[in-house]
PDB file of N, CA and C in Angstrom:
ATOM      1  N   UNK A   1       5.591   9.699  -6.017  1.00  0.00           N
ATOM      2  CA  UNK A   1       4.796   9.376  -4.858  1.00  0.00           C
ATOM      3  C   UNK A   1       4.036  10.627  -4.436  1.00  0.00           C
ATOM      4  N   UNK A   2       2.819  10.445  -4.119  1.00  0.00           N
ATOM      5  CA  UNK A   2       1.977  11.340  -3.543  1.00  0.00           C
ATOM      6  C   UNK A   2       1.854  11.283  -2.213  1.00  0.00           C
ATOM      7  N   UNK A   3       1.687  12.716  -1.681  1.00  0.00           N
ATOM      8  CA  UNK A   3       1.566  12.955   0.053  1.00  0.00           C
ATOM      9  C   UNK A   3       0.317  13.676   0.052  1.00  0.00           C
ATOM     10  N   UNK A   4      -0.361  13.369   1.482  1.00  0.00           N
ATOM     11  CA  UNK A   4      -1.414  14.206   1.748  1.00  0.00           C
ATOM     12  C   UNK A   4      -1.172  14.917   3.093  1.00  0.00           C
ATOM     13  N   UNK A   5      -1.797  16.241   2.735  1.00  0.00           N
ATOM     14  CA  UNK A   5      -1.735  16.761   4.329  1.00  0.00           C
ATOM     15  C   UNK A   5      -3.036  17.435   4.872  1.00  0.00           C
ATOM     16  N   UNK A   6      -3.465  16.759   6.015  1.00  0.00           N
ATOM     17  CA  UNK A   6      -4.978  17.629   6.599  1.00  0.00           C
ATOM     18  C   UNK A   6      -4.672  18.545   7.795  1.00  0.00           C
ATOM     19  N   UNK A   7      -4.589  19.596   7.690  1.00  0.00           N
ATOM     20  CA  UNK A   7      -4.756  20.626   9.235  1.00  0.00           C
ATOM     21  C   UNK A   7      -6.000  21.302   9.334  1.00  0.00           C
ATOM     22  N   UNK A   8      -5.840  21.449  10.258  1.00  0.00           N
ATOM     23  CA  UNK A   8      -6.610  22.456  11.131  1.00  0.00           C
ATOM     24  C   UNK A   8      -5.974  23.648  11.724  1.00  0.00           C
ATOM     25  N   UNK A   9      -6.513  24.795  11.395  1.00  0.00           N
ATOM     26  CA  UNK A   9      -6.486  26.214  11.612  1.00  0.00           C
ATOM     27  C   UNK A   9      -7.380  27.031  12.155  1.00  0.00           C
ATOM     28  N   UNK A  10      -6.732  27.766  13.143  1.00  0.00           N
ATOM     29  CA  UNK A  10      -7.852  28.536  13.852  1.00  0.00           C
ATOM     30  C   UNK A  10      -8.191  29.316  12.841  1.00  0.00           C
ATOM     31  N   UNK A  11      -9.383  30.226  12.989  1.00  0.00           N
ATOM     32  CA  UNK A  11     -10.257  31.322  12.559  1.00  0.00           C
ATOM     33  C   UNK A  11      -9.476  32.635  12.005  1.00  0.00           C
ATOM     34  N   UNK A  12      -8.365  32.807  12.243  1.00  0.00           N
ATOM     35  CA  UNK A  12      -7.714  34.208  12.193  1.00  0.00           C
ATOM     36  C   UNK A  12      -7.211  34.109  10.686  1.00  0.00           C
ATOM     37  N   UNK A  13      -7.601  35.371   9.796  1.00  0.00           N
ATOM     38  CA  UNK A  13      -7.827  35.609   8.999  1.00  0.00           C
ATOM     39  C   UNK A  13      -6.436  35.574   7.933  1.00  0.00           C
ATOM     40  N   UNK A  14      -5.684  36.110   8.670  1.00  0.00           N
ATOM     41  CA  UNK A  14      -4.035  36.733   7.739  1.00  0.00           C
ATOM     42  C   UNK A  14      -3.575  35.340   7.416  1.00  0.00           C
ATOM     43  N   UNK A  15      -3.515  34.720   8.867  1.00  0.00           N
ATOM     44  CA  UNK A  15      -2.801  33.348   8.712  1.00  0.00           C
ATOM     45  C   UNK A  15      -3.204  32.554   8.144  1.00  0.00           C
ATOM     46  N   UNK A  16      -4.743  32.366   7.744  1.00  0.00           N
ATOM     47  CA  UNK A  16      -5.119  31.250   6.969  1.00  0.00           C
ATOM     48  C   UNK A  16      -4.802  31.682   5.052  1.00  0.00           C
ATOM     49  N   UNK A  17      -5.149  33.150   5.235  1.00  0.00           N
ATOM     50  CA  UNK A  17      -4.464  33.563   3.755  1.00  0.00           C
ATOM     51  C   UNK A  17      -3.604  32.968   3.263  1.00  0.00           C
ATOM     52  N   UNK A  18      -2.257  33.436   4.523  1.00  0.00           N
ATOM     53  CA  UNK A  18      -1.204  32.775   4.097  1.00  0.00           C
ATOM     54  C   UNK A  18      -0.550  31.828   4.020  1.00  0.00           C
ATOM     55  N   UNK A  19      -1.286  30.838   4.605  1.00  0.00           N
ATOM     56  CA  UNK A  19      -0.820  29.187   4.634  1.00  0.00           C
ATOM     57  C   UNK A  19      -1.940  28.683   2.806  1.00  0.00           C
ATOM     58  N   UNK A  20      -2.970  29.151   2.925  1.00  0.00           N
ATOM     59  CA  UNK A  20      -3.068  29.135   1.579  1.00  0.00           C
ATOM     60  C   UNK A  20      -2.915  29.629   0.176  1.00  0.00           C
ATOM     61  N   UNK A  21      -2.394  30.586   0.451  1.00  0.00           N
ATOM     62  CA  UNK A  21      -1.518  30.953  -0.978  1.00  0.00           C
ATOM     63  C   UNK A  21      -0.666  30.101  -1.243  1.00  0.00           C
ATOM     64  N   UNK A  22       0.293  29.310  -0.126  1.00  0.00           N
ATOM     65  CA  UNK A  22       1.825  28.907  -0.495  1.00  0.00           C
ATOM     66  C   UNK A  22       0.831  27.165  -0.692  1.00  0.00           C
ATOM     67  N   UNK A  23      -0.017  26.971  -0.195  1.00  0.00           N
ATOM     68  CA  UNK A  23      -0.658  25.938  -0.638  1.00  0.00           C
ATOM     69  C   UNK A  23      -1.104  25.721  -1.744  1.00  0.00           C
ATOM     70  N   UNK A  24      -2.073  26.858  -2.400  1.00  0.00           N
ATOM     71  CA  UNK A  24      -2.088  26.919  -3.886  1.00  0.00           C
ATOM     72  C   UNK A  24      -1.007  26.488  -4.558  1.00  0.00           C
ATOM     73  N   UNK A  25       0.225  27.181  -4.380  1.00  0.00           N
ATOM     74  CA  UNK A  25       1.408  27.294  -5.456  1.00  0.00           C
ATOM     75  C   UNK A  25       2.099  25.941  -5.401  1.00  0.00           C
ATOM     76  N   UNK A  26       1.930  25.001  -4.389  1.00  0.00           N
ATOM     77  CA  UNK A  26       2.664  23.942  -3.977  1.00  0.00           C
ATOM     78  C   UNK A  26       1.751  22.487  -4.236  1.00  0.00           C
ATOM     79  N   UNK A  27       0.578  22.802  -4.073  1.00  0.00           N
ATOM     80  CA  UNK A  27      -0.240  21.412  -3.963  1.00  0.00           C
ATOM     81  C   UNK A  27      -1.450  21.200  -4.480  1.00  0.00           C
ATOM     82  N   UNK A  28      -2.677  20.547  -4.664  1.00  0.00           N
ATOM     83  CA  UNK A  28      -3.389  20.548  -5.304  1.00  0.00           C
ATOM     84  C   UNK A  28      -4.876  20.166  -3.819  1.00  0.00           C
ATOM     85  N   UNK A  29      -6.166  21.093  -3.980  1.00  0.00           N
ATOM     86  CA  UNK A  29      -6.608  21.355  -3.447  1.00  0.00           C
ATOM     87  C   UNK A  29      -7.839  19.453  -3.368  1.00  0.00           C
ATOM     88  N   UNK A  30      -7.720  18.767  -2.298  1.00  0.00           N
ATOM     89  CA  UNK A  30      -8.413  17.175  -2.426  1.00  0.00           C
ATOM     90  C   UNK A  30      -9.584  17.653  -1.919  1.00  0.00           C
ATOM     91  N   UNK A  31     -10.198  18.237  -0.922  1.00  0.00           N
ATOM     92  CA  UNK A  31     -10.959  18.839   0.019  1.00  0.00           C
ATOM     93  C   UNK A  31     -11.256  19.626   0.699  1.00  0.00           C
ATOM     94  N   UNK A  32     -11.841  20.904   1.155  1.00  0.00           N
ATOM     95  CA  UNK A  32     -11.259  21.427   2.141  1.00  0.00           C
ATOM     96  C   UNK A  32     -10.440  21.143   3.352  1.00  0.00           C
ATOM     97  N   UNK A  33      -9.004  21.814   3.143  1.00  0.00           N
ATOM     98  CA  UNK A  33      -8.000  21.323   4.647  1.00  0.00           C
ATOM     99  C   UNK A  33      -7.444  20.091   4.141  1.00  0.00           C
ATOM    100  N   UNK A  34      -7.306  19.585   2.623  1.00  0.00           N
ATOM    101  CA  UNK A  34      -6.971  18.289   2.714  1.00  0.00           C
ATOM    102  C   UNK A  34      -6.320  18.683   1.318  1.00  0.00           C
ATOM    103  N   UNK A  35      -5.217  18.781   1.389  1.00  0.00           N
ATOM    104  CA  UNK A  35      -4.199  19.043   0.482  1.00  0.00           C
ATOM    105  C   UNK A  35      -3.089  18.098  -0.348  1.00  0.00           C
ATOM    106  N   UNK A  36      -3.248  17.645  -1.737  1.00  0.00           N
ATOM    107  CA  UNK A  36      -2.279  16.367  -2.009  1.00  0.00           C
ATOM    108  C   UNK A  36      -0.642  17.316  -2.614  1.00  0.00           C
ATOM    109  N   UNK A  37       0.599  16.606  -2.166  1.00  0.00           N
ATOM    110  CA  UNK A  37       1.901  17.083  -2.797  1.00  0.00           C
ATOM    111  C   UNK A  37       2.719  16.373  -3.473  1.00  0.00           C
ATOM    112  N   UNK A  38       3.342  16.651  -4.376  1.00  0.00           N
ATOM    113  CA  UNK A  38       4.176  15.613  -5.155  1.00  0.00           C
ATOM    114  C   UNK A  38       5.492  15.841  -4.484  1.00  0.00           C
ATOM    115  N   UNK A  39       5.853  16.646  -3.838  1.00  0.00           N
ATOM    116  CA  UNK A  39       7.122  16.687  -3.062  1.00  0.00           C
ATOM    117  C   UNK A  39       7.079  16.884  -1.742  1.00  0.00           C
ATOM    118  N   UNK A  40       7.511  16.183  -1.145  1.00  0.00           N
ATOM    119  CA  UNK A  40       7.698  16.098   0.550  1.00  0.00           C
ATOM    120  C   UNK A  40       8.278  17.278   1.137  1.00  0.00           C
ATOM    121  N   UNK A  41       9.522  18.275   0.469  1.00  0.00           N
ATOM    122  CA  UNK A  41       9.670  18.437   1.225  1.00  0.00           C
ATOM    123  C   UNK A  41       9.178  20.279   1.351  1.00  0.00           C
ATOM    124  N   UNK A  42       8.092  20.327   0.373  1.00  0.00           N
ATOM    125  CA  UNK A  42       6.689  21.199  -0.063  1.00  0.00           C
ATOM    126  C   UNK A  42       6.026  20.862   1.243  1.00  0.00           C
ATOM    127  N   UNK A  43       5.708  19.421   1.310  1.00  0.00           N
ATOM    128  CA  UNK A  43       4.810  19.197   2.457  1.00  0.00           C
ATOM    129  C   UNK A  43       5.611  19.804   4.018  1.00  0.00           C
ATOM    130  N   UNK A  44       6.619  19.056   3.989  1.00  0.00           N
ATOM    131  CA  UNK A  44       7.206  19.715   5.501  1.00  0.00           C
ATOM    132  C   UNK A  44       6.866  20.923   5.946  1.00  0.00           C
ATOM    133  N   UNK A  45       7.550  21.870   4.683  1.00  0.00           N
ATOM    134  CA  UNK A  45       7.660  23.340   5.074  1.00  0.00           C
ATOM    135  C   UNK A  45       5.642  23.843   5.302  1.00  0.00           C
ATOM    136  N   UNK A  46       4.717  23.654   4.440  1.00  0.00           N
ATOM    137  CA  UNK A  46       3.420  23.462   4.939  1.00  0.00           C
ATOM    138  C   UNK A  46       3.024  23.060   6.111  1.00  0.00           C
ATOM    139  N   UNK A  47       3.766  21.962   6.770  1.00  0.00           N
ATOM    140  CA  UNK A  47       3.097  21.588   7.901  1.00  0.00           C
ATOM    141  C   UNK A  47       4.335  22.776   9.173  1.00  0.00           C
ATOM    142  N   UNK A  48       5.036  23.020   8.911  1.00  0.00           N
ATOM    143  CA  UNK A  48       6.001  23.812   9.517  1.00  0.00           C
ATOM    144  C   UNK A  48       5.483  24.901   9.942  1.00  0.00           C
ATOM    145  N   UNK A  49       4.908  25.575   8.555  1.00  0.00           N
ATOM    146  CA  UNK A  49       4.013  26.883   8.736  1.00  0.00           C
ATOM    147  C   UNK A  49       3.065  26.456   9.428  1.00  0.00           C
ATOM    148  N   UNK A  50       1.982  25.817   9.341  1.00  0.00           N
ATOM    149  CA  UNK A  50       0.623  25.620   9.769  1.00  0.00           C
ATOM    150  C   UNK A  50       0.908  25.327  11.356  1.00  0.00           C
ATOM    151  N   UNK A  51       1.738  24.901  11.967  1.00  0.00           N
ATOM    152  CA  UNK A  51       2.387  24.669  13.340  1.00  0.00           C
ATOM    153  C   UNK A  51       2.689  25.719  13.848  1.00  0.00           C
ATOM    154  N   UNK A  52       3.625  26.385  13.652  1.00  0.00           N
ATOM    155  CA  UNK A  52       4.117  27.665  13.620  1.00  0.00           C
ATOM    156  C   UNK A  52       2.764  28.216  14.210  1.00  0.00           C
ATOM    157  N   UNK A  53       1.736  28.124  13.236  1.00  0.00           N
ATOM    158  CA  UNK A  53       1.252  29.544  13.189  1.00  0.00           C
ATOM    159  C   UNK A  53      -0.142  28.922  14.316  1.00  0.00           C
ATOM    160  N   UNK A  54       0.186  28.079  14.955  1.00  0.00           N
ATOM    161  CA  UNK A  54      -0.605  27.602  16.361  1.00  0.00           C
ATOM    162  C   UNK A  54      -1.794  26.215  15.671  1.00  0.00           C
ATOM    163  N   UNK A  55      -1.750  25.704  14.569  1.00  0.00           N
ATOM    164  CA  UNK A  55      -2.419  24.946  14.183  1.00  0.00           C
ATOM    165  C   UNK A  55      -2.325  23.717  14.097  1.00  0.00           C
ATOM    166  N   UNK A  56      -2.756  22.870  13.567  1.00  0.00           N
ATOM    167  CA  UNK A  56      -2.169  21.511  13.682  1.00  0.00           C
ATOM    168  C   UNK A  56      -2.247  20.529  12.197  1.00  0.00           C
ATOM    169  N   UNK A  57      -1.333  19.482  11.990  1.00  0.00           N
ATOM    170  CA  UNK A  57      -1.384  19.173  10.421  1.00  0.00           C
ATOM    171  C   UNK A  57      -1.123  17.492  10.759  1.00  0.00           C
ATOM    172  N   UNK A  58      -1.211  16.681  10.173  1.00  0.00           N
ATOM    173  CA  UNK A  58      -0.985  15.489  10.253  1.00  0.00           C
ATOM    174  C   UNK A  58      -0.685  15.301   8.157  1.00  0.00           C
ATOM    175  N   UNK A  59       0.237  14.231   8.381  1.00  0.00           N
ATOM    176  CA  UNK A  59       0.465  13.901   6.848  1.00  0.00           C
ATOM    177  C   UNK A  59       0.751  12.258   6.835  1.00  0.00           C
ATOM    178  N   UNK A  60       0.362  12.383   5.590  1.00  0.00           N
ATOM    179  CA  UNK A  60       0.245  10.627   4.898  1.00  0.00           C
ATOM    180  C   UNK A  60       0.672  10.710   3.757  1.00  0.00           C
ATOM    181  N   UNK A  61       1.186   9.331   3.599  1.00  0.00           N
ATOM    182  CA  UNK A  61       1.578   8.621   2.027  1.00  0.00           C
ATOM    183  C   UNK A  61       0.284   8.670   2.095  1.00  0.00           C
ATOM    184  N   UNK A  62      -0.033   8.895   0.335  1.00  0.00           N
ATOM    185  CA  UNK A  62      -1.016   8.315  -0.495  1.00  0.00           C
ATOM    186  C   UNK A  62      -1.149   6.885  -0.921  1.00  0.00           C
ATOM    187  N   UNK A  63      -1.710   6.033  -0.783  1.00  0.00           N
ATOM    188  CA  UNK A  63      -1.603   4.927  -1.015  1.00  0.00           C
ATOM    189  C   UNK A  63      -3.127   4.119  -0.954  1.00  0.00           C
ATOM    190  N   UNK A  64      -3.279   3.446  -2.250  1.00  0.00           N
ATOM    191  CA  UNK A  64      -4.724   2.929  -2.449  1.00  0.00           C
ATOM    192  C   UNK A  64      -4.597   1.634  -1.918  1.00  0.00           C
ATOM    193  N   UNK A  65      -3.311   1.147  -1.214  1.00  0.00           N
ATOM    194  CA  UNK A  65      -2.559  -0.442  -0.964  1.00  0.00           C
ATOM    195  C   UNK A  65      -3.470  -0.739   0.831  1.00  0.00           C
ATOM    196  N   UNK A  66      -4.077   0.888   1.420  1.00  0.00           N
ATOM    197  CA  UNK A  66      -3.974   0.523   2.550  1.00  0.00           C
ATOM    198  C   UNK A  66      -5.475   0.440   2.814  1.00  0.00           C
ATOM    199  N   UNK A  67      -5.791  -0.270   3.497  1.00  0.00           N
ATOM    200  CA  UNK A  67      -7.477  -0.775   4.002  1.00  0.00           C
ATOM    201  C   UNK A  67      -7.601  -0.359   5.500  1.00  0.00           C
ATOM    202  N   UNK A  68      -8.168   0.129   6.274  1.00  0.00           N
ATOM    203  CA  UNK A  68      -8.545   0.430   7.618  1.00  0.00           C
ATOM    204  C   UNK A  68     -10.050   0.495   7.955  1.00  0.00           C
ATOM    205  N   UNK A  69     -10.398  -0.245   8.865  1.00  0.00           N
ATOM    206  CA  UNK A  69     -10.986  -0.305   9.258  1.00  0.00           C
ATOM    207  C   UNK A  69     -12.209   0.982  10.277  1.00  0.00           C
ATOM    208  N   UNK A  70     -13.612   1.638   9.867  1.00  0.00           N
ATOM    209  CA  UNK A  70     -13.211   2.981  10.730  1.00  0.00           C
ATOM    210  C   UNK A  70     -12.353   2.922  12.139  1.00  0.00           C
ATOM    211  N   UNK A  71     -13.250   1.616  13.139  1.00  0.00           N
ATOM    212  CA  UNK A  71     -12.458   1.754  13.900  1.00  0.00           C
ATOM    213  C   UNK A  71     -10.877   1.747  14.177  1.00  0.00           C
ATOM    214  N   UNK A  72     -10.098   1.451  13.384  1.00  0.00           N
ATOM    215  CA  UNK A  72      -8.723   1.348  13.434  1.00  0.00           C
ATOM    216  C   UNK A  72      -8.559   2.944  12.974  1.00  0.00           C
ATOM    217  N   UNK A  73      -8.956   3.672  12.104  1.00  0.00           N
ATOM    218  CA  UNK A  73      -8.724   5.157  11.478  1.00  0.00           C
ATOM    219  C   UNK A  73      -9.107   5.791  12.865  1.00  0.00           C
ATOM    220  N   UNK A  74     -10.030   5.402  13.692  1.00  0.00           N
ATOM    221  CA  UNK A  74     -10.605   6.484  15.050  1.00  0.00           C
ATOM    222  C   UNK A  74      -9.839   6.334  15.679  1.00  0.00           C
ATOM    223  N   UNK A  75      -9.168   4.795  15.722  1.00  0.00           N
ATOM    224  CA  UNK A  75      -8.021   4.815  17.107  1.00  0.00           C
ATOM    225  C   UNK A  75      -6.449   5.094  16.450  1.00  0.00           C
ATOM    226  N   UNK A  76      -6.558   5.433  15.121  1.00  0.00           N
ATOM    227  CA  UNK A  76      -5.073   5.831  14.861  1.00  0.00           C
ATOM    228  C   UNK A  76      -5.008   7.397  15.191  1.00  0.00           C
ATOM    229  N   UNK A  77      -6.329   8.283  14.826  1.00  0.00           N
ATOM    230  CA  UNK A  77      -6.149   9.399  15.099  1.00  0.00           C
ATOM    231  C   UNK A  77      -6.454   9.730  15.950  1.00  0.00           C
ATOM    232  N   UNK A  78      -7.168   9.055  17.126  1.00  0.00           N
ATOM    233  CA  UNK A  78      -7.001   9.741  18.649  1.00  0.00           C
ATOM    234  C   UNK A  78      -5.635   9.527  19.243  1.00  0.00           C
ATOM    235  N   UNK A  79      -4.940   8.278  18.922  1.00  0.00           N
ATOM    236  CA  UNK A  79      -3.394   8.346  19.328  1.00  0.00           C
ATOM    237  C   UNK A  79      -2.508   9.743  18.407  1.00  0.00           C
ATOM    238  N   UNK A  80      -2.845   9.534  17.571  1.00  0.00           N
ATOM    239  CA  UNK A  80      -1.732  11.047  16.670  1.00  0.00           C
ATOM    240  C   UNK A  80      -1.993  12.406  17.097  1.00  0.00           C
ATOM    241  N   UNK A  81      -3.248  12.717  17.593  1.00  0.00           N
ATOM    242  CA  UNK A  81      -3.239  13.651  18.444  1.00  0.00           C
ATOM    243  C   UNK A  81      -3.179  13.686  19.851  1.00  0.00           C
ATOM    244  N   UNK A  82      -3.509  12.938  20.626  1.00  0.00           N
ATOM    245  CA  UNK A  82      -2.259  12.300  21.857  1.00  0.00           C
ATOM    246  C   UNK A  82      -1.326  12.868  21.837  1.00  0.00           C
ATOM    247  N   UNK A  83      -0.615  12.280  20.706  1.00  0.00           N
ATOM    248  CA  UNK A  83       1.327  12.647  20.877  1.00  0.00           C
ATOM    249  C   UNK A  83       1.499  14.183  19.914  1.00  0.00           C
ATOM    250  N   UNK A  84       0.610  14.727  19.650  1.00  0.00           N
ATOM    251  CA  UNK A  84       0.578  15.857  18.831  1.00  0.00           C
ATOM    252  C   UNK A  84       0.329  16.532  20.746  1.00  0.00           C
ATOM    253  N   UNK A  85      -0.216  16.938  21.237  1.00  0.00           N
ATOM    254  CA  UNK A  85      -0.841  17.308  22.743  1.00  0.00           C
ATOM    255  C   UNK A  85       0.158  17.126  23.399  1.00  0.00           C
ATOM    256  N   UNK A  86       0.655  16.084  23.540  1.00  0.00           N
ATOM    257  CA  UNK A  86       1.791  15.666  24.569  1.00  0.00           C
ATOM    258  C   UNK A  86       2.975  16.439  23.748  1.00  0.00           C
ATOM    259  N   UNK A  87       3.416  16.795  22.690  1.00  0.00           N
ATOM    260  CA  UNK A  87       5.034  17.665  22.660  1.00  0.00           C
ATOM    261  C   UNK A  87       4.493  18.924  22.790  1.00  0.00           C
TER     262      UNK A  87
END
């Protein structure tokens, strides 16, 4: 099974180095900021760091099974960052 993970990172230089080196070694580059993993728990520790280090990450199954609508994708991710804001 494949995972994807998209964050966002501030501007500061060291930290983005280093969330992408361990990204290189772990995952395969889909987009910029949009990273696919064959192991989850590769992905965790990625989104762990990228948190950590004041940023923000959201992750997904890969799956070609799922259809959304844009509007349903706009209102899934204004709620996921909602509750990303709210903890």
């Amino acid at each position: 099974m494949a995972y994807l993970l998209i964050f966002d990172l501030d501007g500061r230089s060291t930290i983005r180095r280093k969330v992408n080196r361990y990204l290189r070694r772990e995952a395969w580059m889909v987009q910029h900021s949009v990273w696919k993993f064959q192991d989850i728990r590769a992905l965790q520790k990625a989104a762990e760091f990228i948190l950590a280090a004041g940023g923000r990450a959201l992750a997904f199954v890969e799956s070609d099974r799922i259809f959304l609508a844009r509007s349903e994708v706009k209102r899934f991710l204004e709620d996921v960052l909602n509750r990303t804001l709210a903890t």
